[in-house]
Protein backbone atom coordinates (compact mmCIF):
# COMPACT_ATOMS: atom_id res chain seq x y z
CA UNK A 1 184.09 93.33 113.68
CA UNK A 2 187.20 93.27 111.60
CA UNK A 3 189.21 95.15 109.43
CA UNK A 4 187.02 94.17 106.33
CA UNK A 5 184.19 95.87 108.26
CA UNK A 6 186.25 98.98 108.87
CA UNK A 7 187.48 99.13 104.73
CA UNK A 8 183.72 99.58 104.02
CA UNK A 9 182.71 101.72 106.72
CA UNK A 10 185.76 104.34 105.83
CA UNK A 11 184.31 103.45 101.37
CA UNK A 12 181.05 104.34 102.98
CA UNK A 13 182.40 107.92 104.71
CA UNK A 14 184.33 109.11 101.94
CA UNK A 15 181.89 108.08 98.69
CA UNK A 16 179.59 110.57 99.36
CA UNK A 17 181.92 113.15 99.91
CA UNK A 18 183.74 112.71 96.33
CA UNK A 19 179.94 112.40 95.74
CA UNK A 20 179.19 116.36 96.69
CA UNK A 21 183.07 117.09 95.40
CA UNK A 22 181.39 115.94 91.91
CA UNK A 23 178.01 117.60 92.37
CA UNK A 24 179.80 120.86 93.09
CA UNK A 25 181.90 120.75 90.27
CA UNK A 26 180.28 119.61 87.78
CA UNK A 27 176.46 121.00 88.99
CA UNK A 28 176.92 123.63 90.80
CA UNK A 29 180.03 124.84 88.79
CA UNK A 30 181.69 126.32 92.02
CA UNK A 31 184.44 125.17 94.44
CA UNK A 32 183.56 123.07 97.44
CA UNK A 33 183.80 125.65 99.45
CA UNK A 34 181.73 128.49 97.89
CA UNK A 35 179.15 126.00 97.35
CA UNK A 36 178.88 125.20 101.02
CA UNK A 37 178.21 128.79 101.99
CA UNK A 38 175.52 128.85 99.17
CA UNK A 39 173.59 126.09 99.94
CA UNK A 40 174.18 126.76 103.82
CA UNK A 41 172.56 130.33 103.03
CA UNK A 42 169.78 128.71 100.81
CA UNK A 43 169.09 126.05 103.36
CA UNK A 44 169.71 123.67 100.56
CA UNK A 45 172.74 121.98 102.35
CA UNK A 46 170.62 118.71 103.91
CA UNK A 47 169.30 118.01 100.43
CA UNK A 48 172.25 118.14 99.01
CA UNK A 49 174.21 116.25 101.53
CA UNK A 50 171.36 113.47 100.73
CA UNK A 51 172.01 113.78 96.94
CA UNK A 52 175.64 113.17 97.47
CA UNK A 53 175.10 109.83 99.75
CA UNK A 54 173.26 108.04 97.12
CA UNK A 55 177.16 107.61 95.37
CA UNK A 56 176.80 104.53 98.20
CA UNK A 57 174.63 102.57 95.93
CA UNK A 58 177.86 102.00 93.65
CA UNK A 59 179.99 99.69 96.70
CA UNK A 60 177.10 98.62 97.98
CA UNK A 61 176.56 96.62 94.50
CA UNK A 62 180.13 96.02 94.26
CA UNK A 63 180.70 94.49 97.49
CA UNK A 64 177.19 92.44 97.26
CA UNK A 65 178.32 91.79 93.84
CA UNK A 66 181.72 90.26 94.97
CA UNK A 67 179.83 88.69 98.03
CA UNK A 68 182.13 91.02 100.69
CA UNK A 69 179.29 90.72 103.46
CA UNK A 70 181.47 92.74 105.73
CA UNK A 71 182.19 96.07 103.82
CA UNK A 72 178.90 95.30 102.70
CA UNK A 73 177.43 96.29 106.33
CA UNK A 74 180.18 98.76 106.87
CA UNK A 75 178.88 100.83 103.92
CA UNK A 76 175.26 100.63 104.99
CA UNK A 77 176.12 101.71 108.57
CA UNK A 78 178.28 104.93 107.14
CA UNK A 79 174.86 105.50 105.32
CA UNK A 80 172.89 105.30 108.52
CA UNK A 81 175.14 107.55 110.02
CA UNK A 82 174.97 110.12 107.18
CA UNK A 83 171.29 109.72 107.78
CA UNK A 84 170.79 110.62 111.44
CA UNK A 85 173.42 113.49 110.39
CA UNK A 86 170.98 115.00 108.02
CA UNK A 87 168.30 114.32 110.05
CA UNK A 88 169.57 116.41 112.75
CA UNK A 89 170.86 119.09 110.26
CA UNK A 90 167.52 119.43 108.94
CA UNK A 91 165.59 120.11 112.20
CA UNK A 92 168.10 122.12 113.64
């Protein structure tokens, strides 16, 4: 692994969370915040955590785009991480 692994893995983290930033602003209408205690109440938060990780797809075209095999796979493993996350959000 090297540090071109690490650059996509960190893209990967933070995308979806500018992802739910944006979906909270601009959906929701609400600060982060206030929207996290709403959907947390609603027990919308899981579905909404998915929502936001599907801002991936944009560097995982880029980087397969520009052929950057390396963030490439750290991208998808951030994603595979956000999955078992809501996975065990939603069952507990």
């Amino acid at each position: 692994m090297n540090i071109n692994f690490f650059k996509g893995f960190l893209t990967g983290l933070f995308t979806p969370v500018a992802g739910f930033w944006m979906y909270c602003k601009l959906v929701l209408k609400t600060d982060v915040d206030v929207a996290y205690k709403q959907l947390l109440a609603g027990n919308l938060l899981t579905q909404v955590i998915a929502i936001s990780v599907l801002a991936n797809i944009l560097p995982l075209f880029v980087y397969n785009r520009r052929g950057e095999n390396d963030q490439l796979k750290g991208v998808v493993v951030a994603s595979v991480l956000y999955a078992v996350v809501i996975s065990v959000l939603y069952f507990l």
